[in-house]
Protein backbone atom coordinates (compact mmCIF):
# COMPACT_ATOMS: atom_id res chain seq x y z
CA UNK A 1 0.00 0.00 0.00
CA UNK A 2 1.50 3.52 -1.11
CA UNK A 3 1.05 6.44 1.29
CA UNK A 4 -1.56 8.08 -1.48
CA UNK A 5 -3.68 4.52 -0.72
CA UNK A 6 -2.91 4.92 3.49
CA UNK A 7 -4.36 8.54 2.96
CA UNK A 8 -7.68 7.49 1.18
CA UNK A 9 -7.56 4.72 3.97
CA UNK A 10 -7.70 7.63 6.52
CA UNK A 11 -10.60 9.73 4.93
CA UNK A 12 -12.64 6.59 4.64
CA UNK A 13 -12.23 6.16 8.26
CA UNK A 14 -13.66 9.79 8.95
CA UNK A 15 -15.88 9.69 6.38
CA UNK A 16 -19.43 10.50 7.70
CA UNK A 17 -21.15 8.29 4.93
CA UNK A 18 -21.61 4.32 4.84
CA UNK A 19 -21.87 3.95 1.33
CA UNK A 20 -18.93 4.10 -1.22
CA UNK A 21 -17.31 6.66 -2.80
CA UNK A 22 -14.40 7.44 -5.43
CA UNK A 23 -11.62 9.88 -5.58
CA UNK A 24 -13.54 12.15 -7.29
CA UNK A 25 -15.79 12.81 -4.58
CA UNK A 26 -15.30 15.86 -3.17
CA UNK A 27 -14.09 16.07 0.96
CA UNK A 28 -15.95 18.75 1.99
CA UNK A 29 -19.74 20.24 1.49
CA UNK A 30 -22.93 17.91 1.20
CA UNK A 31 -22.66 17.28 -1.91
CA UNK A 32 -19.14 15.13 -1.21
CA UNK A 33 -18.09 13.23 2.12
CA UNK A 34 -19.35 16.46 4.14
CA UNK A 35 -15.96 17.10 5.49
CA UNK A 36 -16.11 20.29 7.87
CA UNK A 37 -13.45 22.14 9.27
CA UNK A 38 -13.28 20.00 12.40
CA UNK A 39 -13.37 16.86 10.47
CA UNK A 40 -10.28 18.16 8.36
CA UNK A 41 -8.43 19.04 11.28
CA UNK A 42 -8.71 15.28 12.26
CA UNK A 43 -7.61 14.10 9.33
CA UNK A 44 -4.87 16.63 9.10
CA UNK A 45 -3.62 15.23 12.91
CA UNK A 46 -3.88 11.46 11.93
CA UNK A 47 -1.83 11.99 8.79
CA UNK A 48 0.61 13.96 10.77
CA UNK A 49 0.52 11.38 13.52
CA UNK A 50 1.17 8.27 10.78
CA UNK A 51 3.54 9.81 8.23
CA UNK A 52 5.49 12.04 10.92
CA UNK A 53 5.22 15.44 8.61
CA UNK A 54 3.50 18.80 9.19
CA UNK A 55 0.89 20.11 7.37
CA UNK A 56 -0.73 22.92 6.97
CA UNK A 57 -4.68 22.89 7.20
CA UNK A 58 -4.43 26.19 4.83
CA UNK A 59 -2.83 23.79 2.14
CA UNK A 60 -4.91 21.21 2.57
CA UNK A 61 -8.06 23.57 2.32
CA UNK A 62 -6.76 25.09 -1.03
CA UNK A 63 -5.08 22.28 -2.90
CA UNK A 64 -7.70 19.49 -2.15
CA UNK A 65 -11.09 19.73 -2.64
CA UNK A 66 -11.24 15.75 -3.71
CA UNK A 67 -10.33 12.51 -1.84
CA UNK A 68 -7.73 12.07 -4.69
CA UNK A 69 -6.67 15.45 -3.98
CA UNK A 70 -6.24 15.10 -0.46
CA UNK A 71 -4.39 12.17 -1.18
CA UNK A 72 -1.88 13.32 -3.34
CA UNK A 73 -1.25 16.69 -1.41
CA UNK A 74 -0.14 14.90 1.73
CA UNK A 75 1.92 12.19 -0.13
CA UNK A 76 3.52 14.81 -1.41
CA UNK A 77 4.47 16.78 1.82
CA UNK A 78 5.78 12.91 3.02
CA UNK A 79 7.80 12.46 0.07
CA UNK A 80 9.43 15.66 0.85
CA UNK A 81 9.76 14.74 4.60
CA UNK A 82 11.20 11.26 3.29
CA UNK A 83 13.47 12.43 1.18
């Protein structure tokens, strides 16, 4: 499992719905996994937590509006932290 797959692993555990969803699905709002601030701020703490990087919630707000996105913005911050 890549650290992209660990992240979707992560919103799936947060996510406030039963039934599935893709990476197109957007994190926050009704119309996606209904993601609110508080709920990001979780996930932002249990990536931090299992990767061991820093993030910024600002970031994470403006680069990922998806679960894809999410996924790929904080595998890239590990990668860096990795590297």
């Amino acid at each position: 499992m890549d650290q992209a797959d660990e992240v979707r692993a992560l919103i799936r555990q947060l996510a406030p719905v039963a039934n599935g969803y893709d990476d197109e699905v957007p994190l926050i709002g009704p119309s996606g996994l209904g993601f609110d601030s508080v709920r990001v701020v979780e996930l932002l703490l249990l990536c931090e937590e299992r990767f061991g990087v820093k993030l910024a919630i600002e970031e994470l707000l403006a680069d990922a509006s998806t679960v894809l996105d999410g996924a790929l913005v904080i595998s890239k911050v590990g990668s860096k932290v990795g590297s």
